[in-house]
Structure formats: C-alpha cells, structure tokens
Protein backbone atom coordinates (compact mmCIF):
# COMPACT_ATOMS: atom_id res chain seq x y z
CA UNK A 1 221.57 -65.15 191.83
CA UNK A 2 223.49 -63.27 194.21
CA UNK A 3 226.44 -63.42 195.81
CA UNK A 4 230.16 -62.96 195.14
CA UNK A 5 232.17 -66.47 195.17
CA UNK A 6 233.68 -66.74 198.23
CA UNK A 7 230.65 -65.93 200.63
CA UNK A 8 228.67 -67.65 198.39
CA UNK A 9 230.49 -70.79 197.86
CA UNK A 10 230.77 -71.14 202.09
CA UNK A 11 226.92 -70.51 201.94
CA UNK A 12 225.75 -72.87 199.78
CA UNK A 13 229.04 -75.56 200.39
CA UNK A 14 228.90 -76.56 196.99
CA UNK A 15 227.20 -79.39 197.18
CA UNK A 16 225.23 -79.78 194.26
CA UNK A 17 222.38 -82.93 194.23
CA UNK A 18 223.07 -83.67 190.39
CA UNK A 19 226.42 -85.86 189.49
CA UNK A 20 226.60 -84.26 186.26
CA UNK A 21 227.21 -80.40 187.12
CA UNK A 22 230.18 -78.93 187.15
CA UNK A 23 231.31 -75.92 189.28
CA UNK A 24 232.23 -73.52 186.80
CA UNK A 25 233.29 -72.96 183.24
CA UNK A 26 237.03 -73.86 183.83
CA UNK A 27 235.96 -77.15 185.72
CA UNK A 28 235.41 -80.42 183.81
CA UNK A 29 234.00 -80.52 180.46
CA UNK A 30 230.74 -81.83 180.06
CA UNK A 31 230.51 -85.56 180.55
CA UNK A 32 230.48 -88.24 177.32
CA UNK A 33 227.07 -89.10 176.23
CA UNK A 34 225.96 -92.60 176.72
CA UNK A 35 221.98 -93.93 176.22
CA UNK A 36 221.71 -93.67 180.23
CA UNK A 37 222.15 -89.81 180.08
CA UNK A 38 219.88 -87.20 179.33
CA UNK A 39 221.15 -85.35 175.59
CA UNK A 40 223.60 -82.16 175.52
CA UNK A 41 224.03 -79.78 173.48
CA UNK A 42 225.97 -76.94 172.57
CA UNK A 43 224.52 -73.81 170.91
CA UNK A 44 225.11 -72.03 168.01
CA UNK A 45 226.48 -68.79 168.03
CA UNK A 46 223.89 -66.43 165.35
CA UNK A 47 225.50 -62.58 166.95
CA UNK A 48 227.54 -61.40 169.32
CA UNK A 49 226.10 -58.42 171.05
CA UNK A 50 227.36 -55.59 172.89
CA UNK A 51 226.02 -55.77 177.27
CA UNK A 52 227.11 -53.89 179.98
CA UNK A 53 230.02 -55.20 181.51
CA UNK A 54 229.02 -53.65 184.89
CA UNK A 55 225.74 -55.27 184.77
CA UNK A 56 225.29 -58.22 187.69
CA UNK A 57 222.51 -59.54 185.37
CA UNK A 58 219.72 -61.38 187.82
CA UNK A 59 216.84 -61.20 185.26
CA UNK A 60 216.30 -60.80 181.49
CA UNK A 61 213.08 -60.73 179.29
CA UNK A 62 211.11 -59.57 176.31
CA UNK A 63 208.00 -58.31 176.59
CA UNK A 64 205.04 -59.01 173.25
CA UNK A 65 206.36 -55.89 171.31
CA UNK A 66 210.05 -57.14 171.25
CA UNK A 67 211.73 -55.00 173.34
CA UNK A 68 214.77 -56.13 176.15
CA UNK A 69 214.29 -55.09 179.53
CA UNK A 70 216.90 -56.55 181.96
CA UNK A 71 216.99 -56.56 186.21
CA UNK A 72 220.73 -56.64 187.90
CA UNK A 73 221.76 -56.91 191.24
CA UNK A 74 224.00 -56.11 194.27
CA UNK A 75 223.84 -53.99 197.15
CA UNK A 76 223.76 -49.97 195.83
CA UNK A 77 223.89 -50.85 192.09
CA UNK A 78 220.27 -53.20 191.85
CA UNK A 79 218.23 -51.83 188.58
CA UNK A 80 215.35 -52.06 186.50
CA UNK A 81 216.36 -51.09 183.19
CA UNK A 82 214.87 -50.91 179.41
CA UNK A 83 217.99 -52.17 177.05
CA UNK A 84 218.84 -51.79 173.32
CA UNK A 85 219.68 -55.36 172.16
CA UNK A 86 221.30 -54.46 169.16
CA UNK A 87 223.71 -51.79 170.87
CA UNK A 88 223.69 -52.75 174.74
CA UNK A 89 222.51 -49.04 175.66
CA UNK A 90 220.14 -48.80 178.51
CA UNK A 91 217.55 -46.55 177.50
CA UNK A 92 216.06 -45.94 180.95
CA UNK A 93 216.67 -47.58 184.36
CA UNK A 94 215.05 -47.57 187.90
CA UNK A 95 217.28 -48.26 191.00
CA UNK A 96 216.09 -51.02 193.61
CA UNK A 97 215.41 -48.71 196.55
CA UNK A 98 217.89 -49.92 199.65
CA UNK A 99 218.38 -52.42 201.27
CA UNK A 100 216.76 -54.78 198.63
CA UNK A 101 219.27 -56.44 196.61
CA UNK A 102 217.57 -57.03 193.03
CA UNK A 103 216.45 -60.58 191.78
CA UNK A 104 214.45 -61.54 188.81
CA UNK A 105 211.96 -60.04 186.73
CA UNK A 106 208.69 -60.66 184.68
CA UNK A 107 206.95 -58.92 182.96
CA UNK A 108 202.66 -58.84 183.49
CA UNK A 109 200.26 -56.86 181.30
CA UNK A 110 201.31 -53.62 181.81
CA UNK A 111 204.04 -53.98 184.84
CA UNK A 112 207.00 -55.69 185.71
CA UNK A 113 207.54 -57.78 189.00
CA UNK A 114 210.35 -58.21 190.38
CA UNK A 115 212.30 -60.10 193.40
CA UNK A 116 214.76 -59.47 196.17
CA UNK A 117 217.15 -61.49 197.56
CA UNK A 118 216.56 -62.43 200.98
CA UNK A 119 213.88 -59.51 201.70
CA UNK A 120 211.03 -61.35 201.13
CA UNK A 121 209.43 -58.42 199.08
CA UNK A 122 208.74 -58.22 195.73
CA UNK A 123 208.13 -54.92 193.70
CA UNK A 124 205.71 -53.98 190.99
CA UNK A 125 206.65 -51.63 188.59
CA UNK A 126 204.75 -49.37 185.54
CA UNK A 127 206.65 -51.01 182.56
CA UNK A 128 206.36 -47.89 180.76
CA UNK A 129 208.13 -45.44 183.06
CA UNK A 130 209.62 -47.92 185.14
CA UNK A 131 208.34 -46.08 188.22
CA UNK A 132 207.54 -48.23 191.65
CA UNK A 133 203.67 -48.74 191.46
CA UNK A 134 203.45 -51.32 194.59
CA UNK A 135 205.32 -53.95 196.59
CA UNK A 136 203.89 -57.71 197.37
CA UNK A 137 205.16 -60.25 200.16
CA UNK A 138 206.95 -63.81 199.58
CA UNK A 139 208.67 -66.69 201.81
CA UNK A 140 211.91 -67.54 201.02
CA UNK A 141 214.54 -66.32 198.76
CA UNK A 142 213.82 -64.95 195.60
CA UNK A 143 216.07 -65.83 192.71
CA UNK A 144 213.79 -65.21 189.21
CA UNK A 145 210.76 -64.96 187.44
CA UNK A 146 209.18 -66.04 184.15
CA UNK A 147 205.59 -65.61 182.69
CA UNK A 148 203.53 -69.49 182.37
CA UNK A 149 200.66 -68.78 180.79
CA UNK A 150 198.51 -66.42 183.43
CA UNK A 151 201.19 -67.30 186.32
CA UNK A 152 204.67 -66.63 186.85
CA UNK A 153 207.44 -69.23 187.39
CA UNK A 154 209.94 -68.46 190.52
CA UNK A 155 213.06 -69.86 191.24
CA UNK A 156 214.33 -70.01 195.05
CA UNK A 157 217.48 -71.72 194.53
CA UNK A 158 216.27 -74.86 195.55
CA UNK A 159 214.83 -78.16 193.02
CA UNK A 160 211.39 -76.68 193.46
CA UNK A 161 210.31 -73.68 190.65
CA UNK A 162 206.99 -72.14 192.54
CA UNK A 163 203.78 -71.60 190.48
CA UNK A 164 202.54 -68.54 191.12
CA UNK A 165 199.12 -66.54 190.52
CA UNK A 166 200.61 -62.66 190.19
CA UNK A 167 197.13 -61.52 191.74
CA UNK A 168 198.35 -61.54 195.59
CA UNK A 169 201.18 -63.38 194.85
CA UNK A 170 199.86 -66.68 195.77
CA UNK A 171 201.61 -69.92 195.37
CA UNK A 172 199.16 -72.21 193.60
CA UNK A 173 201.88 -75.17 193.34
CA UNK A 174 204.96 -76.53 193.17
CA UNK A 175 206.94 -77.98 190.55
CA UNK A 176 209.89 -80.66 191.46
CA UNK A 177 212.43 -80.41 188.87
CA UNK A 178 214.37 -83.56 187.97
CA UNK A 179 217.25 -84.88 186.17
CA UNK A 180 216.52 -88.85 186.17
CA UNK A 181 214.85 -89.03 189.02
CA UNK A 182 217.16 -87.13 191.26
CA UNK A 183 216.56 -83.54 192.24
CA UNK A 184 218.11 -80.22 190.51
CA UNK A 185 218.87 -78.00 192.62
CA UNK A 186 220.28 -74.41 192.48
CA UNK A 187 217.71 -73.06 189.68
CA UNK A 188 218.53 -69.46 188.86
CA UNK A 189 217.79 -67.50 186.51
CA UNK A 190 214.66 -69.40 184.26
CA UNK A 191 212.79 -68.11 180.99
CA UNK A 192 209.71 -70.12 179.00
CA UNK A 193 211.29 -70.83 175.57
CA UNK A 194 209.24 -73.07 173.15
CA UNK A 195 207.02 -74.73 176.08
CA UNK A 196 209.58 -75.67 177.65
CA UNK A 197 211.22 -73.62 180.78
CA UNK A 198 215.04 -73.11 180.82
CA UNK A 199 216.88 -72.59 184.00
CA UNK A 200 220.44 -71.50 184.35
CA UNK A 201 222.39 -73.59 187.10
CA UNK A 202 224.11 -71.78 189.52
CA UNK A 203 228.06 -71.67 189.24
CA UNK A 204 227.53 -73.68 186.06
CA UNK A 205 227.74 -73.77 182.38
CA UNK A 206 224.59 -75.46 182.04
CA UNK A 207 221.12 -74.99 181.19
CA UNK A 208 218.56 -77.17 182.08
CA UNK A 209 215.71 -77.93 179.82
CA UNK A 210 212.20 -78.39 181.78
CA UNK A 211 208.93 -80.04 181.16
CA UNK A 212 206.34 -77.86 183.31
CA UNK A 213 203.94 -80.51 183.54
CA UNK A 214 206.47 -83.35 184.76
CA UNK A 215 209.24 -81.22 186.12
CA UNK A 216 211.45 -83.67 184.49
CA UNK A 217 214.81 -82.37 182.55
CA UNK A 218 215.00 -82.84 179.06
CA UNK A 219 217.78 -82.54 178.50
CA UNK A 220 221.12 -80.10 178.99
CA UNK A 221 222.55 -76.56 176.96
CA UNK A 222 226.08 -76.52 177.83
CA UNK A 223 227.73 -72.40 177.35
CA UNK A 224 231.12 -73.57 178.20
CA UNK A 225 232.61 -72.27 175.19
CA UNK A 226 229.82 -68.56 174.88
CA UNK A 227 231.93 -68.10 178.80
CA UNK A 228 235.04 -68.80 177.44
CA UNK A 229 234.58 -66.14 174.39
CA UNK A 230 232.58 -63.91 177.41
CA UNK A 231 236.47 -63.75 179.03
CA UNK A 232 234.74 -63.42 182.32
CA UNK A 233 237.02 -65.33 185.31
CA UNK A 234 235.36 -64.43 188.07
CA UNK A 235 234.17 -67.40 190.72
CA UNK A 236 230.51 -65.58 190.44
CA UNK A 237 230.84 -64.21 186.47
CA UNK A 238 228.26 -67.32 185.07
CA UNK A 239 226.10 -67.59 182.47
CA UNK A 240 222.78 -66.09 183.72
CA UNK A 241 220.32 -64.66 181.57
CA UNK A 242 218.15 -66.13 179.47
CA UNK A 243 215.45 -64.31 177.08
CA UNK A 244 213.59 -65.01 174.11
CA UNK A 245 211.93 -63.03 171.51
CA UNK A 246 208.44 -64.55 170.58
CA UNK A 247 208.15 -61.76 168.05
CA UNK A 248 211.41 -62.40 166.24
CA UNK A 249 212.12 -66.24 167.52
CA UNK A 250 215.13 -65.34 168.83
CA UNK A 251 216.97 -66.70 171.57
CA UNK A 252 219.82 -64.70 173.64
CA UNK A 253 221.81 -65.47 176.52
CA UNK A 254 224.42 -63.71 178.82
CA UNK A 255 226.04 -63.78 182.12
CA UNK A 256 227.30 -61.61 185.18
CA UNK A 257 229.71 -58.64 184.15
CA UNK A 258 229.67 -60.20 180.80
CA UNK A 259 230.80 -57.72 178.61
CA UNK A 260 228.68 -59.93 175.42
CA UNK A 261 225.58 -61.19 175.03
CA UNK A 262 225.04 -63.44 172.25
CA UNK A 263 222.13 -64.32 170.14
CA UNK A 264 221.80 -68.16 169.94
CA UNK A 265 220.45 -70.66 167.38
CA UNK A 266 219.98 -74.12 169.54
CA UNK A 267 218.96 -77.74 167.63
CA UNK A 268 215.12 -78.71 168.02
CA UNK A 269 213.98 -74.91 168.95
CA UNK A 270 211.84 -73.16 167.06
C-alpha cells in the first residue's frame, strides 16, 4: 500500500480487527501456538537476492514464461517495470503518468493491469513494451491484484478481496476474508500460490494464508526475521511483495525500500 507512517498511521488509527497482528516487525513476536489458534510458520530462507532499494514495491508477479515484472509506488517515482530476479536490474520500466500514485499489478494474456491509489482508475498496459494501451474505472481504493483463474483478485485495504472479471472491470463478487470467524482487515499486497491466495498485512510481518472459496485463513507466514536481515526501519518499510514462479515453483518475497528479496522454501507448499 501507500503511504509513509505517520500520515498513514493517523489515517487508518491503527486499529486492526484481528487480536493476533502486530504493528510492525520490532513489535511483539508472534503469539505461542495453542489448538485454539490458527498454525504459524516461519519460512525458509533458499537465496538472498539483490532488489532495488529505492523501489516502494506495491505489486510483484510472474508471468507463464518466468519472468519478474514488479509495480512501485509514490507520488513522481510510480513504475511499471520488467526485473532480473537473479541480479535485481530493471530491464525496462514505464512511469505511472501524474497524479496516479501506483498500486498493484496483474498480469492478463498479453497486458498488465494495474491500480492507483485513491484515483479510482486503473491502467492497462502492452506487457511487451510496457506502453499505456488503455485505462478502466473502479470504486474505492486500489491496493493489488492477482490472476484467479479467468478473474483477478483486488485488495482495497479492507477484509473484503473483490472478484473481478478483467473484461470491463466488473465486480462479479466478494470474498470475506476471516481469521476464526472475525474479519482481516488491511489486505495488501496478495498473490495465488498453490490454490491458495496470500495476502501481506499491512504494517505487519505476517502473511495470511486464504481459502478462495471460504475466505477463511489458513493459517499465518510470519517474515519477522527475512525484515530483520532486510535492515529496513522505516514505520512504512514492510514486507510487501509476494510472487511465485509456476514455471520454476519458486516462491519470493520482499518489502518497501528493501534492499533484498529472498527466495523462500515454506512447509506444505509445493
């Protein structure tokens, strides 16, 4: 998501409908496991990876032939760009014309969508030349984007990820998300991995593990320690970016200004 801590924080108050969340990496550690509480765990580190440390990362993908393409944001710096994994060099980028502030990003066939902020306009882009081929209209805030089947996923921020046909742009549903039986709010940045979708939880070390038929939580990734090795200290420098490689099966995460990003191996994923 968006903003920097401060104007953030007083936005959103902090108030976060799930007991278990912390604020931020340096907050609590995550809570003891008893049979009442959904499972955590903490992933394997398989590479750490060179990113750009000036990147506000909003959105991060593969598309089918295996190649990284990443969206940022903030005012005057919100891209597109076309990233080597294995070195962290962008290999082309677009710039989010002003005064959109750059979201999320999906890829569809043969073009990218992409959100805004607060706009309420969405752009399409040629994936190959990452030129502007369109815009489309949306209610709300736009946080992120991931591919379900024909559909995309959005976030908004709020418990509810939208269900979304990419032809017009239309919601077709909603889905409540859920952490036993009480809402999870604050879904950012969200990527299908293994059927399931994963959203990062804003100003929070955790990843949430989602059923898209139930909207229930499976369960919890906790990046405390990937932040800590990050060495980002910023109020707004949190894990957010999620991607996987269905060509390789490989799994990578990063966060705002993080100056890493690090392959993962997590237990139960294929």
């Amino acid at each position: 998501m968006a903003m920097r801590g401060s104007v953030k924080q007083a936005l959103l108050g902090l108030a976060f409908a799930l007991a278990p969340l912390a604020a931020c990496h340096a907050a609590q550690p995550a809570p003891s496991k008893t049979s009442a509480e959904l499972p955590v765990v903490k992933p394997e580190v398989v590479r750490k990876l060179p990113h750009d440390p000036h990147a506000w990362t909003e959105g991060l993908f593969f598309d089918s032939t295996g190649q990284m393409y990443e969206s940022t944001g903030e005012l005057g710096r919100s891209t597109l760009r076309r990233v080597n994994v294995e070195t962290g060099e962008v290999l082309a980028r677009a710039d989010v014309p002003m005064p959109l502030y750059g979201e999320g990003s999906s890829p569809v066939g043969d073009k990218i969508y992409s959100l805004s902020w607060r706009d309420g306009i969405g752009m399409i882009w040629n994936k190959a030349t990452l030129k502007p081929e369109g815009q489309f209209n949306y209610m709300g805030e736009g946080w992120a984007l991931t591919r379900l089947g024909p559909n995309l996923i959005m976030s908004d921020g709020s418990s509810n990820l939208r269900v979304i046909d990419p032809n017009g742009f239309r919601l077709l549903r909603m889905i409540h998300v859920t952490a036993q039986g009480r809402p999870v709010d604050q879904l950012n940045e969200v990527e299908l991995v293994d059927g399931e979708i994963w959203a990062n939880i804003w100003l929070t070390d955790r990843i949430a593990r989602i059923d898209p038929a139930s909207g229930h939580v499976k369960g919890w990734i906790d990046v405390s320690d990937l932040h800590k090795e990050a060495g980002t200290t910023g109020p707004d420098q949190i894990p957010n970016g999620i991607a996987y490689d269905g060509v390789h099966h490989k799994l990578y995460v990063t966060g705002k200004e993080w100056p890493v990003m690090f392959e993962i191996r997590v237990p139960g994923v294929k």
